[in-house]
Protein backbone atom coordinates (compact mmCIF):
# COMPACT_ATOMS: atom_id res chain seq x y z
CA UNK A 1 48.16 6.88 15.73
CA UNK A 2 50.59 5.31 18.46
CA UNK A 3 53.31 6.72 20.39
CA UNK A 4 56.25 4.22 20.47
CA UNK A 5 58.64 5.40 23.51
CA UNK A 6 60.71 8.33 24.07
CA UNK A 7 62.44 10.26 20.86
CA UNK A 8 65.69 9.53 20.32
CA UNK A 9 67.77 10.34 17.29
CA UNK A 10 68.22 8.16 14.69
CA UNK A 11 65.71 5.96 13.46
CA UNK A 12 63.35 7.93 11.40
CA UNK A 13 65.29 11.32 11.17
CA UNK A 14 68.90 12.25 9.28
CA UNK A 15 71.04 15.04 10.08
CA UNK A 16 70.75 17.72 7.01
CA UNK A 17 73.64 18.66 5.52
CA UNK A 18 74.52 22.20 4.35
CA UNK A 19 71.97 23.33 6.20
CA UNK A 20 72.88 26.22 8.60
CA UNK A 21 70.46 25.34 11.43
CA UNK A 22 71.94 22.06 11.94
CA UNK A 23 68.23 21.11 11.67
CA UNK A 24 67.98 17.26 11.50
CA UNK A 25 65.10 16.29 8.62
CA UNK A 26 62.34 13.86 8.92
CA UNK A 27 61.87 10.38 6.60
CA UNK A 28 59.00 9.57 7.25
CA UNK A 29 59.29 5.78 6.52
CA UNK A 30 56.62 3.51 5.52
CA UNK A 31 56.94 -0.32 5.03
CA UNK A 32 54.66 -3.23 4.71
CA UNK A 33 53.01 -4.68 7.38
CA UNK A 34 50.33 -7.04 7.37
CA UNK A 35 48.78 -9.94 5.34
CA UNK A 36 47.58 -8.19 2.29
CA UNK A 37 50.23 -7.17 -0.10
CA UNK A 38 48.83 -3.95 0.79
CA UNK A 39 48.74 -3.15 4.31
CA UNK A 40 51.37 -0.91 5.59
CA UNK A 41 52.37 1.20 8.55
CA UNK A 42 54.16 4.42 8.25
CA UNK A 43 56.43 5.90 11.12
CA UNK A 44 58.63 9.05 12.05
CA UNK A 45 59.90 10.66 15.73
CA UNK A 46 57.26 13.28 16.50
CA UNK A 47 56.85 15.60 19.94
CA UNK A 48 56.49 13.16 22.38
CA UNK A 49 58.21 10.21 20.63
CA UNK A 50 57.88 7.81 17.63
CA UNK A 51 54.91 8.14 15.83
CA UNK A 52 53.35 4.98 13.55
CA UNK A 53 50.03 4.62 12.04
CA UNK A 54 48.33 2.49 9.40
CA UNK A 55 49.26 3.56 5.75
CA UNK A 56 47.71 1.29 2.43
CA UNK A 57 50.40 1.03 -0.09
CA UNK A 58 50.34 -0.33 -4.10
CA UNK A 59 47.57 -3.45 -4.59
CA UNK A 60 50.39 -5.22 -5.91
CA UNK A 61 52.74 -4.06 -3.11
CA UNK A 62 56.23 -2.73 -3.56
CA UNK A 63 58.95 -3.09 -6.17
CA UNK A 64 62.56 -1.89 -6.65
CA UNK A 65 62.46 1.71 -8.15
CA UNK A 66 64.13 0.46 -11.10
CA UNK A 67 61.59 -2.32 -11.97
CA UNK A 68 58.45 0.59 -11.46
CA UNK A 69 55.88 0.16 -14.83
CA UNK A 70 53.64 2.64 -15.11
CA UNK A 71 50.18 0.93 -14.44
CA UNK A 72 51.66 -1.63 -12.10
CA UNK A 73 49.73 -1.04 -9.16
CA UNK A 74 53.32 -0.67 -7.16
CA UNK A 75 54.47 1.41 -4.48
CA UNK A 76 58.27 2.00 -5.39
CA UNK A 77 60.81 1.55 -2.71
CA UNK A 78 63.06 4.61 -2.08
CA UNK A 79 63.62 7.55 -0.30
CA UNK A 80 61.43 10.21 -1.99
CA UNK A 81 61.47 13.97 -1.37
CA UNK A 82 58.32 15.92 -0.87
CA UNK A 83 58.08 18.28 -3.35
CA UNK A 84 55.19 20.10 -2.41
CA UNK A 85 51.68 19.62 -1.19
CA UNK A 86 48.56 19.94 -3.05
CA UNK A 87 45.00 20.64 -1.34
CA UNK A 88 40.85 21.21 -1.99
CA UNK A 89 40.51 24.70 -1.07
CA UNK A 90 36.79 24.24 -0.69
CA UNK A 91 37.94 21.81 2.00
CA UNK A 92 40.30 23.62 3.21
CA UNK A 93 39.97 27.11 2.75
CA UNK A 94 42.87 28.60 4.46
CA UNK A 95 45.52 25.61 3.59
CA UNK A 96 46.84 22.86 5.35
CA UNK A 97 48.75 23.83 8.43
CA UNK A 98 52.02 22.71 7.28
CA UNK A 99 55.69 24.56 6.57
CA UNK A 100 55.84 22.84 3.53
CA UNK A 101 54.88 24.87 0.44
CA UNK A 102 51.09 24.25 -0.56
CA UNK A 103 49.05 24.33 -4.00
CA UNK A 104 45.79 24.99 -3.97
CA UNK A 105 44.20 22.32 -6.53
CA UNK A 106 42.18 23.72 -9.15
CA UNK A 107 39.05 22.23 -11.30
CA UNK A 108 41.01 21.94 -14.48
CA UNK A 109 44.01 20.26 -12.81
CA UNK A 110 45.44 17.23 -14.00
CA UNK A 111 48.83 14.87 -14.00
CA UNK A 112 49.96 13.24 -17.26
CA UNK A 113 50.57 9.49 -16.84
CA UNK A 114 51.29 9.12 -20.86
CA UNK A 115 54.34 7.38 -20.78
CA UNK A 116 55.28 8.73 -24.71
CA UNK A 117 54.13 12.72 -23.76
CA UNK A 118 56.79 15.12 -22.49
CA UNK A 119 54.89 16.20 -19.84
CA UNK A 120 54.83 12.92 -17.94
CA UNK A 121 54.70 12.64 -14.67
CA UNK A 122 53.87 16.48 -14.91
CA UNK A 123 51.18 18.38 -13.94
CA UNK A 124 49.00 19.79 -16.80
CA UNK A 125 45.66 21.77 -17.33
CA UNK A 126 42.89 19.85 -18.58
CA UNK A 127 41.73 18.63 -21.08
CA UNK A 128 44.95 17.62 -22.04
CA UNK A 129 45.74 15.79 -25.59
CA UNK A 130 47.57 12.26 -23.51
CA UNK A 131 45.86 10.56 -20.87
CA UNK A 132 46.04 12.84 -17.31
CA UNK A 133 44.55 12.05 -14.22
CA UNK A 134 42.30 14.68 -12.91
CA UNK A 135 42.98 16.00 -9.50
CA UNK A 136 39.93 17.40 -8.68
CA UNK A 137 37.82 14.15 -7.64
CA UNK A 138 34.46 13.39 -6.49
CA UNK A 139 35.66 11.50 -3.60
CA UNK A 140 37.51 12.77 -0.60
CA UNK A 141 41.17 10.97 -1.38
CA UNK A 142 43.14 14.31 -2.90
CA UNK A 143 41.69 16.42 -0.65
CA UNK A 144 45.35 16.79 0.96
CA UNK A 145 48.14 15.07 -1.52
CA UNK A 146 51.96 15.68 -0.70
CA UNK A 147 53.78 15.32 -3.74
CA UNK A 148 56.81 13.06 -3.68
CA UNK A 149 60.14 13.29 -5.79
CA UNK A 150 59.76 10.14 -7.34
CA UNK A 151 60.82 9.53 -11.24
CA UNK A 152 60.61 13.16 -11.72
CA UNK A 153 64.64 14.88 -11.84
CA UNK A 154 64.12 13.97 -15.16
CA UNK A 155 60.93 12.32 -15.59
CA UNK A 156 62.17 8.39 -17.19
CA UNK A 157 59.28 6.76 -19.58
CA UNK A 158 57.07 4.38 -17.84
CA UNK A 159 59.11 4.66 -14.76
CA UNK A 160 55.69 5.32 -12.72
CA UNK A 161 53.85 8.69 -12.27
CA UNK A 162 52.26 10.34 -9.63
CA UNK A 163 53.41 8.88 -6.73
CA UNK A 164 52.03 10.50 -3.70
CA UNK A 165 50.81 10.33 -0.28
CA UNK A 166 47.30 11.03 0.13
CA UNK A 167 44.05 10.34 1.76
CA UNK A 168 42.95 6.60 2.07
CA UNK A 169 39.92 5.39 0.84
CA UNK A 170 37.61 3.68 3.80
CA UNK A 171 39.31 -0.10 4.87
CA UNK A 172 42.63 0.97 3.51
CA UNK A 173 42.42 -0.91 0.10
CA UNK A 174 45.07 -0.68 -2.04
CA UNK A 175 46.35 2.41 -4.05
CA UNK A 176 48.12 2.16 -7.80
CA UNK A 177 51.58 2.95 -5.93
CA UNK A 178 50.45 5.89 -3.36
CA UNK A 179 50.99 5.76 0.08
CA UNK A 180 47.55 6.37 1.54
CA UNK A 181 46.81 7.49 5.03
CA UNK A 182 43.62 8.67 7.48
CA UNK A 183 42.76 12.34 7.20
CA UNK A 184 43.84 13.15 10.47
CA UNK A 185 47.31 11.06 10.06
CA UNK A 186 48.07 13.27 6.90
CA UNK A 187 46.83 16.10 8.70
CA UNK A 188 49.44 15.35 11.40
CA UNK A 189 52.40 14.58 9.06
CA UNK A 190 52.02 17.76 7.59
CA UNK A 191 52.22 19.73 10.59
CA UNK A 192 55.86 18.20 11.45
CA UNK A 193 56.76 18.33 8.19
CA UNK A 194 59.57 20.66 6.83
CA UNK A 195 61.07 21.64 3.33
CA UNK A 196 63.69 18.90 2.69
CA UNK A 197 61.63 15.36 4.77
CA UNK A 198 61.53 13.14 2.42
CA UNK A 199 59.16 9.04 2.25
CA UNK A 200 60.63 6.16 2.07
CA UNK A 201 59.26 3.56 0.60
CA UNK A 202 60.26 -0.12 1.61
């Protein structure tokens, strides 16, 4: 992770609104960067200045919100609130250090990406009836997953599901529309992060 230069306002942070600590809120930008459709960095003012680090986006890169297809392999661009964060808690057994509310993930956990189901881009118990990706996985990539507020006030039809920010895979390949970091960089995102930061995608 690099340290770009003093912090300054602006940039990577908003002022909040209606909020009665005049607290100013993260975005926590990512954006391409880099010869593979891909390749990404990601970037917000930390303690000590701007942070940026290297962040793998969709395999097909990015897309206007509007044009999102489930399946696409895009990251959609946006500003998307973090919901909430989900975690292994045989990896981590006391939670992510984070203000952000955190889920523990269970073994039956799932997220419908069945476009005709009403509980797409939900998540559900499995087994499930519709096609649901399980959250529990044998590799290490949802070990820490912040959920982001993409296609989901209400959930639109093929719009994309389960767009989060997670763990990346060794080389940073692509995701199917994530945002995909190093453990460490999530791990540090998380413990700047407060209820109402938001990703933007673009």
């Amino acid at each position: 992770m690099h340290r770009c230069g003093p912090r300054r306002q602006g940039g990577s942070r908003l002022e909040a609104r209606n909020d009665p600590g005049d607290r100013v809120l993260t975005i926590f930008r990512a954006r391409p960067d880099g010869s593979r459709p891909w390749d990404g960095q990601i970037a917000w003012d930390g303690q000590g200045g701007r942070m940026s680090t290297r962040a793998a986006l969709g395999k097909a890169g990015t897309i206007a919100a509007p044009d999102k297809r489930e399946g696409d392999n895009r990251s959609p661009t946006g500003v998307w609130p973090i919901r909430y964060v989900l975690y292994r808690p045989d990896v981590y057994p006391r939670g992510p250090t984070t203000a952000l509310e955190a889920r523990p993930i269970a073994p039956d956990d799932g997220w419908c990406d069945a476009p005709g189901d009403p509980a797409y881009n939900q998540s559900v118990k499995l087994p499930y009836p519709a096609s649901a990706e399980r959250l529990w996985r044998d590799d290490t990539v949802y070990d820490l997953v912040v959920v982001l507020g993409h296609n989901d006030d209400p959930p639109v039809p093929g719009l994309g599901s389960a767009i989060f920010l997670h763990l990346a895979r060794d080389g940073y390949p692509g995701t199917e529309g994530c945002v995909a970091l190093a453990r460490a960089d999530v791990e540090s995102l998380l413990a700047v992060a407060r209820p109402g930061d938001a990703v933007e995608i673009g």
